[in-house]
C-alpha atoms as a PDB file:
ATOM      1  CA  UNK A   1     -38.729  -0.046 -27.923  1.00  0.00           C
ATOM      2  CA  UNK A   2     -35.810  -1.948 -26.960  1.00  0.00           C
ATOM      3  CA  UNK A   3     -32.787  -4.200 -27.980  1.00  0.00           C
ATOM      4  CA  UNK A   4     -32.229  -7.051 -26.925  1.00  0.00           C
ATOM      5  CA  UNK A   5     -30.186 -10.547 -27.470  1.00  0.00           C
ATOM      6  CA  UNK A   6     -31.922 -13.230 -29.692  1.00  0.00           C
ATOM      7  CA  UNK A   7     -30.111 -16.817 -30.253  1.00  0.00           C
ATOM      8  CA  UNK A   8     -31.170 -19.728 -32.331  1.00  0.00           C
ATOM      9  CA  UNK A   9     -29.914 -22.933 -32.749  1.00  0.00           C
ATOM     10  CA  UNK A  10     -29.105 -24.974 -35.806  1.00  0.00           C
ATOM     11  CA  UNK A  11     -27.974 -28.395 -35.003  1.00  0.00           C
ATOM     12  CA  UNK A  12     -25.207 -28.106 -32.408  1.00  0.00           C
ATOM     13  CA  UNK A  13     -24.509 -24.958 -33.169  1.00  0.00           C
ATOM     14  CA  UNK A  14     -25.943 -21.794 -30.916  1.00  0.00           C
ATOM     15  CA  UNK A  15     -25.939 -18.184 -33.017  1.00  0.00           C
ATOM     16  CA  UNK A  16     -26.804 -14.748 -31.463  1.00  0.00           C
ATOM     17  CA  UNK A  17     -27.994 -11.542 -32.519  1.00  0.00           C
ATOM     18  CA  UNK A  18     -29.498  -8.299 -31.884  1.00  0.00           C
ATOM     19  CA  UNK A  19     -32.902  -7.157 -32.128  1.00  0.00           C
ATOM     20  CA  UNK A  20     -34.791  -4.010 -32.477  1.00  0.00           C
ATOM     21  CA  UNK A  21     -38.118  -5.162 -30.458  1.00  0.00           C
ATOM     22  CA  UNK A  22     -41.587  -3.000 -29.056  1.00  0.00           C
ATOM     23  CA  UNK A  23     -43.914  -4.427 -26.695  1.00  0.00           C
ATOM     24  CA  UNK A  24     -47.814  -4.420 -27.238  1.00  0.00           C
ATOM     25  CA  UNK A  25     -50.335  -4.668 -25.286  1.00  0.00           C
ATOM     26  CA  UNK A  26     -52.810  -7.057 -26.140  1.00  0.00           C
ATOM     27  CA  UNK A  27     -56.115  -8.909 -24.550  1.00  0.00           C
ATOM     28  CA  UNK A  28     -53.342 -12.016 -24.014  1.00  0.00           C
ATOM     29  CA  UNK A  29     -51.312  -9.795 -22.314  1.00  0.00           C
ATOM     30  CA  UNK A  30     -48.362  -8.037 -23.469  1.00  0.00           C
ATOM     31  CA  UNK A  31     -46.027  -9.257 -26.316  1.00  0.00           C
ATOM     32  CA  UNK A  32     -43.058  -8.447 -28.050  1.00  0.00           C
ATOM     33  CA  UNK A  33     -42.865  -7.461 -31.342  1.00  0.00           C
ATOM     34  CA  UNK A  34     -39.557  -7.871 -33.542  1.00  0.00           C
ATOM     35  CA  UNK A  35     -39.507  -4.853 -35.495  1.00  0.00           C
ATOM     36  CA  UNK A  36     -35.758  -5.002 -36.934  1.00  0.00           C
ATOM     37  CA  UNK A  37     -32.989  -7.798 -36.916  1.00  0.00           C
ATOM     38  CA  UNK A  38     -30.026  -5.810 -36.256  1.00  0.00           C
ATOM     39  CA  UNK A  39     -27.514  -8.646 -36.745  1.00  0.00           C
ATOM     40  CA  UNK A  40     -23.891  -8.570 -34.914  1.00  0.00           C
ATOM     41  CA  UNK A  41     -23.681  -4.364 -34.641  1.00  0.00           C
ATOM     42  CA  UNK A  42     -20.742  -3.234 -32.748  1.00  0.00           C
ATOM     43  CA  UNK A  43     -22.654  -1.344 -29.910  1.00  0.00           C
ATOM     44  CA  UNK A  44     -21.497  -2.442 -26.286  1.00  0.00           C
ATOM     45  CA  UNK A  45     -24.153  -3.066 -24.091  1.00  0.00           C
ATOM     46  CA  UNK A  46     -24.123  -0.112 -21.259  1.00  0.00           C
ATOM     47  CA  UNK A  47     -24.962   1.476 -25.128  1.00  0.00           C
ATOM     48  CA  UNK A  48     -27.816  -0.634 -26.313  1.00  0.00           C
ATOM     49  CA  UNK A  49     -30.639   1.896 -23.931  1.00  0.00           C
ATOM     50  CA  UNK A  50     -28.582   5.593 -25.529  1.00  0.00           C
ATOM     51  CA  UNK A  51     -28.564   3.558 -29.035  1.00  0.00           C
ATOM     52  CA  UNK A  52     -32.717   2.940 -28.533  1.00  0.00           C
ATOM     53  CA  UNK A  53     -33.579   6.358 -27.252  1.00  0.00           C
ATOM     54  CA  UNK A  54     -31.641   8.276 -30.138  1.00  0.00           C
ATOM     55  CA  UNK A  55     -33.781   5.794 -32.437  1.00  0.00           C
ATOM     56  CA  UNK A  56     -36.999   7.244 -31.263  1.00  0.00           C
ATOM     57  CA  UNK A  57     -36.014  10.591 -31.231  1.00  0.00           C
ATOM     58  CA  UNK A  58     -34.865  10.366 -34.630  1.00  0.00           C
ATOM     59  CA  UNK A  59     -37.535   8.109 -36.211  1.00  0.00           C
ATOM     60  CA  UNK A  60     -40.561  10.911 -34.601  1.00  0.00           C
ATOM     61  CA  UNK A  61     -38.493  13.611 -36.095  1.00  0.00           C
ATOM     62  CA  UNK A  62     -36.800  15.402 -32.862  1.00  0.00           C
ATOM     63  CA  UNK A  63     -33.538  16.971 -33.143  1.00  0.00           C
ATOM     64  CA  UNK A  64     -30.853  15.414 -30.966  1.00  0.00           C
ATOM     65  CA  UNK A  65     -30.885  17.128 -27.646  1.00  0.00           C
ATOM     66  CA  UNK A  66     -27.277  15.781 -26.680  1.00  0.00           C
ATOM     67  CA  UNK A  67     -24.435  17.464 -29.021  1.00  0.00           C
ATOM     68  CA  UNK A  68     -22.024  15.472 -27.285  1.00  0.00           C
ATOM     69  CA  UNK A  69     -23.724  12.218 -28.781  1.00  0.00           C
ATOM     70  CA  UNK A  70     -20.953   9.412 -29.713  1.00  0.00           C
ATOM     71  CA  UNK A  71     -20.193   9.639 -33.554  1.00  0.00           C
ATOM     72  CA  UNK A  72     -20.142   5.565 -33.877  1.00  0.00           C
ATOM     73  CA  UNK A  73     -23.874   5.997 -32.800  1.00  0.00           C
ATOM     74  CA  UNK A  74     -24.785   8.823 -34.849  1.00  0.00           C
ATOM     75  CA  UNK A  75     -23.678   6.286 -37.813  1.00  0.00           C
ATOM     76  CA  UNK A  76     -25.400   3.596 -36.253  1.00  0.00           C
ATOM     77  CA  UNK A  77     -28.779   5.058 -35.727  1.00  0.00           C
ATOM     78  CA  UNK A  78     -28.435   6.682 -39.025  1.00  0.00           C
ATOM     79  CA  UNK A  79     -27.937   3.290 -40.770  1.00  0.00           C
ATOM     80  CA  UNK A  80     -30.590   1.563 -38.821  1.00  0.00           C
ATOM     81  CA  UNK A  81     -33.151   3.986 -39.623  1.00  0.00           C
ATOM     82  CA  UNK A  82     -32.396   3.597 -43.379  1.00  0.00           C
ATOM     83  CA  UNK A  83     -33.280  -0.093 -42.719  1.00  0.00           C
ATOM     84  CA  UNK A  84     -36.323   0.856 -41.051  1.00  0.00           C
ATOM     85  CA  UNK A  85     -37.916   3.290 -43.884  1.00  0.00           C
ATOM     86  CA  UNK A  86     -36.947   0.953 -46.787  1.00  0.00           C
END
């Protein structure tokens, strides 16, 4: 699992955002899967890999093994996985 930049264009116009994506494996080769459309989240990008790991920990049900986690994350993640188990 991974995030990653996604831009589409609509006439001259070029938008971007985020994207919550897996890869799979299949008899093709492997493929990416979109799994969430995060949108424009405020997250800068040295972040994106911290942001993706506390996602998996959370989501399998581990406690966080960093106390010293950034808060704006903690909200993040938190809000994200909301998304995720709607």
């Amino acid at each position: 699992m991974y995030i990653r930049d996604a831009y589409k264009k609509r006439g001259d116009k070029k938008y971007s955002c985020l994207v919550l994506v897996e890869t799979i494996r299949t008899k093709k080769g492997p493929r990416q899967k979109t799994i969430l459309t995060l949108g424009n989240i405020d997250v800068p990008r040295e972040q994106w890999a911290l942001l993706t790991e506390m996602l998996r920990r959370r989501l399998s049900g581990q406690r966080s093994m960093f106390p010293d986690e950034p808060e704006g994350l903690q909200a993040v993640t938190e809000s994200i996985v909301a998304r995720l188990r709607r």
